[in-house]
Protein backbone atom coordinates (compact mmCIF):
# COMPACT_ATOMS: atom_id res chain seq x y z
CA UNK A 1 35.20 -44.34 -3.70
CA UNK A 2 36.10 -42.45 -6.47
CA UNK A 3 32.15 -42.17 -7.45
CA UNK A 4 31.21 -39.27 -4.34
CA UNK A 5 33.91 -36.99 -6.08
CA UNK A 6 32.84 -37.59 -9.24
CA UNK A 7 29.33 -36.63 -8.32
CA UNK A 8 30.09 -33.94 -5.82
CA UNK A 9 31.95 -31.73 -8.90
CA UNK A 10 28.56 -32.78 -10.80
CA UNK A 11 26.24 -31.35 -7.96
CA UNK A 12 28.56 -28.01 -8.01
CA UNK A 13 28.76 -27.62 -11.55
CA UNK A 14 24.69 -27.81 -11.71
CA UNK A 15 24.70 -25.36 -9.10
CA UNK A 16 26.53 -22.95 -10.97
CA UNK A 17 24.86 -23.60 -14.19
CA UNK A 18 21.78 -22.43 -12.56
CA UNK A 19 23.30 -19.09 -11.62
CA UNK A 20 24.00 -18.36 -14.98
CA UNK A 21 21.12 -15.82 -17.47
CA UNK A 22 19.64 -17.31 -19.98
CA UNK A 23 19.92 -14.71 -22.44
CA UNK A 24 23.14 -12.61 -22.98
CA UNK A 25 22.75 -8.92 -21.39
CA UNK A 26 22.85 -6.65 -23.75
CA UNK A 27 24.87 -3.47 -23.40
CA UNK A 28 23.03 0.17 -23.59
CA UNK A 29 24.32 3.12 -25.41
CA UNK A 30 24.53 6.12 -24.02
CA UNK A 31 21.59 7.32 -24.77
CA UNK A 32 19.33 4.17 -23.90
CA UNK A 33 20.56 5.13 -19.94
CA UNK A 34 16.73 6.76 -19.52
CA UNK A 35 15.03 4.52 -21.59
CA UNK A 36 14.95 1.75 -18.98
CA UNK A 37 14.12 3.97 -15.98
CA UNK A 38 10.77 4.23 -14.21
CA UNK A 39 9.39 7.29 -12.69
CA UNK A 40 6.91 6.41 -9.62
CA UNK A 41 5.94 9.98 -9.34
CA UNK A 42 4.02 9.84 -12.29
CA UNK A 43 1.77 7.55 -10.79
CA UNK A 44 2.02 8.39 -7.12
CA UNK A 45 -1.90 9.34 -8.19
CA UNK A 46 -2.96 5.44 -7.50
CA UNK A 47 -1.94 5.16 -3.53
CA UNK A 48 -5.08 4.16 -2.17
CA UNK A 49 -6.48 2.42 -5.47
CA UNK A 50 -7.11 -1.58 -5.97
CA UNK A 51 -4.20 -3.37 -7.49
CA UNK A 52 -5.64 -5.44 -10.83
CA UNK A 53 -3.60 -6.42 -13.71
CA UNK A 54 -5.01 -3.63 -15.80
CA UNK A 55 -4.09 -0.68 -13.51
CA UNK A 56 -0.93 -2.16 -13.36
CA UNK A 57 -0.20 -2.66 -16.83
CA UNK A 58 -1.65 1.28 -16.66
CA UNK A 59 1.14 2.32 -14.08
CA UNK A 60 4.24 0.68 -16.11
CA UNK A 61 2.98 2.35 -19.03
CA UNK A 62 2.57 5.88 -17.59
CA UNK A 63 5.96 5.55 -15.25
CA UNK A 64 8.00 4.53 -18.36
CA UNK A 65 8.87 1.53 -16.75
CA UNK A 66 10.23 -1.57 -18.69
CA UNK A 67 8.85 -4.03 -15.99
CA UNK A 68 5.98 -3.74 -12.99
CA UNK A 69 5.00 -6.20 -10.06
CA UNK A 70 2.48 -5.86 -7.49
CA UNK A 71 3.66 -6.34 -3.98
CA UNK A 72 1.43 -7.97 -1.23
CA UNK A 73 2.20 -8.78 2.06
CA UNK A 74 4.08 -12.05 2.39
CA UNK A 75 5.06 -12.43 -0.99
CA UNK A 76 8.91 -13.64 -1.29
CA UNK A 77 10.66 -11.03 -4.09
CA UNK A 78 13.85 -10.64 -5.04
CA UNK A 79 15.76 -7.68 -3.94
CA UNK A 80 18.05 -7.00 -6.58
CA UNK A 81 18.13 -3.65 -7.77
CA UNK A 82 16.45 -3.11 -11.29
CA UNK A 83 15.67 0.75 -11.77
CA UNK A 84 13.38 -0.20 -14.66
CA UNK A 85 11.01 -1.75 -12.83
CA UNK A 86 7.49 -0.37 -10.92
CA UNK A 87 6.85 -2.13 -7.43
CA UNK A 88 3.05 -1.69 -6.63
CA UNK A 89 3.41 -2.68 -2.87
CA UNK A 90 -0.66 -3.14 -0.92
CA UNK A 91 -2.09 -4.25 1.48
CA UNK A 92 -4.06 -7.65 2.54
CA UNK A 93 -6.95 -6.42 0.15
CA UNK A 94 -4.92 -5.16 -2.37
CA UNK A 95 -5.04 -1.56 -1.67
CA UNK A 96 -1.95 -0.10 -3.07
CA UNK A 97 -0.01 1.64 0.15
CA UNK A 98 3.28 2.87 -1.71
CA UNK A 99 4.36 3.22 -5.26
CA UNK A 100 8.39 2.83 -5.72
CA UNK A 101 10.76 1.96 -8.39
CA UNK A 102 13.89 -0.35 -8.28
């Protein structure tokens, strides 16, 4: 009996274990504030162009971005704000419909 508390605290520890980063967030100065912000209007340019790893790694570089992703329909993401990162969002075949950051 005393085993399914013993392994219930085990099953919630593990849970939050997996909640936790892996690397220690580091805090910005000041001045770092625009270094990890993306600007999608300076590749707005690319609506209506196919999505391929090279335009993409293109778009991050241009937007100043830290991070980029294409988007396609279906595709589970995780909506946590990060306002370094370029979201390439397309169509079915991969036609890029809207160009955002966050």
């Amino acid at each position: 009996m005393r085993a399914i508390p013993l392994i219930a605290a085990m099953w919630c520890s593990s849970i939050l274990l997996g909640c936790q980063s892996s690397a220690p967030e580091q805090a910005q100065a000041p001045g770092d504030a625009a270094a990890d912000r993306c600007t999608a209007s300076a590749v707005e340019k690319l609506v209506g162009e196919k999505a391929t790893p090279a335009l993409l790694d293109q778009a991050r570089r241009e937007s100043g971005a830290s991070t980029a992703r294409i988007l396609r329909p279906g595709d589970v993401v995780t909506l946590e704000y990060n306002a370094g990162r370029l979201n390439l969002t397309t169509d079915d075949a991969l036609e890029i419909q809207q160009v955002h950051c966050g």
